[in-house]
Protein backbone atom coordinates (compact mmCIF):
# COMPACT_ATOMS: atom_id res chain seq x y z
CA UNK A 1 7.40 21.59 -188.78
CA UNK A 2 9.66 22.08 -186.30
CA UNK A 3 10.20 20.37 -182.76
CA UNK A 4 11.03 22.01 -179.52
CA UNK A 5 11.53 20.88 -176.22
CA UNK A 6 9.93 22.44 -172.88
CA UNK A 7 12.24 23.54 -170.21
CA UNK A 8 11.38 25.20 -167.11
CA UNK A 9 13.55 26.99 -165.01
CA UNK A 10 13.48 28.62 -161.22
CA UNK A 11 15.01 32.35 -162.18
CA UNK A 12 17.65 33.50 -161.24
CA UNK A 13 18.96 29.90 -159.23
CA UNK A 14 18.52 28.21 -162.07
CA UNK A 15 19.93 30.14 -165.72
CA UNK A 16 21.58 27.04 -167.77
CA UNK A 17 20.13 24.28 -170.02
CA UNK A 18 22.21 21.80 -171.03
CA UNK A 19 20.46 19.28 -174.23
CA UNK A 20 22.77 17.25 -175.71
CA UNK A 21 25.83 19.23 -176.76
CA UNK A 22 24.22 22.80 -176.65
CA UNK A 23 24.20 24.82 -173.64
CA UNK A 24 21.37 27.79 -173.79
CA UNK A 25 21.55 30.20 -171.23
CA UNK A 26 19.54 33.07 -169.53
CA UNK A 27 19.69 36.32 -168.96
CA UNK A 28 18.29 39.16 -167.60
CA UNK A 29 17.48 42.29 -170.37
CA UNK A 30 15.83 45.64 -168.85
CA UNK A 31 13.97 43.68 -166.70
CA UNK A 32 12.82 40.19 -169.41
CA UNK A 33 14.25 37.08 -169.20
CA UNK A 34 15.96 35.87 -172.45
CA UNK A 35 17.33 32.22 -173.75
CA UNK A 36 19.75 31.91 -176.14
CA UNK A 37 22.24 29.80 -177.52
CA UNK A 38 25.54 29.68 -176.21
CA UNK A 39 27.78 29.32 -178.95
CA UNK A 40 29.64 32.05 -180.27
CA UNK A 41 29.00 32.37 -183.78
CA UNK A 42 32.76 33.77 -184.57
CA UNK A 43 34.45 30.41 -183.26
CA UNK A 44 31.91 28.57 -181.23
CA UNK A 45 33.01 29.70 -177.45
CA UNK A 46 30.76 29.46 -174.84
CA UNK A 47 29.32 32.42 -174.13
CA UNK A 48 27.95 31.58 -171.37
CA UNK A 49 31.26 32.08 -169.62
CA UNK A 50 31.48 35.58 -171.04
CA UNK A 51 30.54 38.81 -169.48
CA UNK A 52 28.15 41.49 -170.48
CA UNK A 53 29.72 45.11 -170.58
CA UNK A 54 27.87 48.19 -172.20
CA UNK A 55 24.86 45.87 -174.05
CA UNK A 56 27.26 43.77 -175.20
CA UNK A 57 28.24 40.08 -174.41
CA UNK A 58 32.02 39.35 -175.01
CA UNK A 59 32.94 35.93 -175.59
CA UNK A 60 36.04 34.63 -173.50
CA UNK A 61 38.04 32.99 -176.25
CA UNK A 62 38.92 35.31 -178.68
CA UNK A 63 37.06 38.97 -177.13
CA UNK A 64 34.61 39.40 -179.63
CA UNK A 65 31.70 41.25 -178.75
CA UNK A 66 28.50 41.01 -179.23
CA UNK A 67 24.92 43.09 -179.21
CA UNK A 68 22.96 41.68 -176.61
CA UNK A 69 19.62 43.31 -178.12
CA UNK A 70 20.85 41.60 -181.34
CA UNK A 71 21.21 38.53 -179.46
CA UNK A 72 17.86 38.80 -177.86
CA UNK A 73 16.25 38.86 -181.41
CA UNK A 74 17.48 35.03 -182.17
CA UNK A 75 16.69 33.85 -178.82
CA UNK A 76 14.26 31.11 -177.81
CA UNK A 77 10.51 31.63 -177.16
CA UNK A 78 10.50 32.36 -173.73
CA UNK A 79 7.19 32.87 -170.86
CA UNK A 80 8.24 34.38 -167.78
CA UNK A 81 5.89 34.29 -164.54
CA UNK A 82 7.52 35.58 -161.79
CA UNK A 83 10.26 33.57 -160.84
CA UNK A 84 9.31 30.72 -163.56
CA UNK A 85 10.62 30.93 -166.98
CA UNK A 86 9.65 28.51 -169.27
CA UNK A 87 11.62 28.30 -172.68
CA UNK A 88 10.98 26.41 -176.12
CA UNK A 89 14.24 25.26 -177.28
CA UNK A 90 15.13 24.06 -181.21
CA UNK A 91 15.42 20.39 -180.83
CA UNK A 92 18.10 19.62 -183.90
CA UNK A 93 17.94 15.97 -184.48
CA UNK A 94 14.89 14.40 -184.07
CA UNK A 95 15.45 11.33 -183.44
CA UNK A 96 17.97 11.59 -181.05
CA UNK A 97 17.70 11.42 -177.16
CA UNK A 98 17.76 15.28 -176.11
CA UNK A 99 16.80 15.48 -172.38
CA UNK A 100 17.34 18.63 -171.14
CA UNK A 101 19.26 19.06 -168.17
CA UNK A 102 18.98 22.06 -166.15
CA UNK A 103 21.91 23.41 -164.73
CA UNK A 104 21.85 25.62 -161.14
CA UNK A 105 23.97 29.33 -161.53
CA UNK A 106 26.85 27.88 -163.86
CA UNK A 107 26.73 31.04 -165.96
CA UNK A 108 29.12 34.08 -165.52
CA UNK A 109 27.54 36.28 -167.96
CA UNK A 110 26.27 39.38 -166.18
């Protein structure tokens, strides 16, 4: 069985998770709030620092693009009330120390 840790975040102020290594961030879909990883899967980049243009999130290192309602599908379990999102992220190592730390507006992706 897998472990997951539960993160809460005040949306929009708050839109970046930072446990351990990984970043996750959020983002806003037709009106749902989604978590995801943000490591590109081409070269790792962070695609957090990328920018969304025609349902598509391009990562800033090397321009690859990518569909967000493709990206949406391997997101994290996420509950949304009102301004509260709460997210269930993969925890990798279990027996490491994997606080999350949440991170106010460091994410460019629109």
């Amino acid at each position: 069985m897998s472990r997951s840790i539960r993160v809460e975040l005040n949306w929009p102020q708050e839109n970046t998770v930072i446990v351990g290594d990984r970043h996750f961030f959020a983002y806003d879909r037709s009106g749902a709030v989604h978590v995801i990883a943000s490591r590109c899967a081409h070269r790792g980049g962070p695609l957090h620092l990328g920018r969304i243009e025609d349902g598509k999130l391009r990562c800033p290192w090397h321009g690859n693009t990518f569909r967000v309602d493709r990206l949406c599908a391997r997101g994290v379990a996420v509950v949304q009330r009102g301004s509260k999102v709460i997210a269930y992220l993969p925890v990798t190592d279990p027996d490491a120390d994997e606080s999350p730390a949440v991170v106010h507006s460091i994410v460019l992706a629109e």
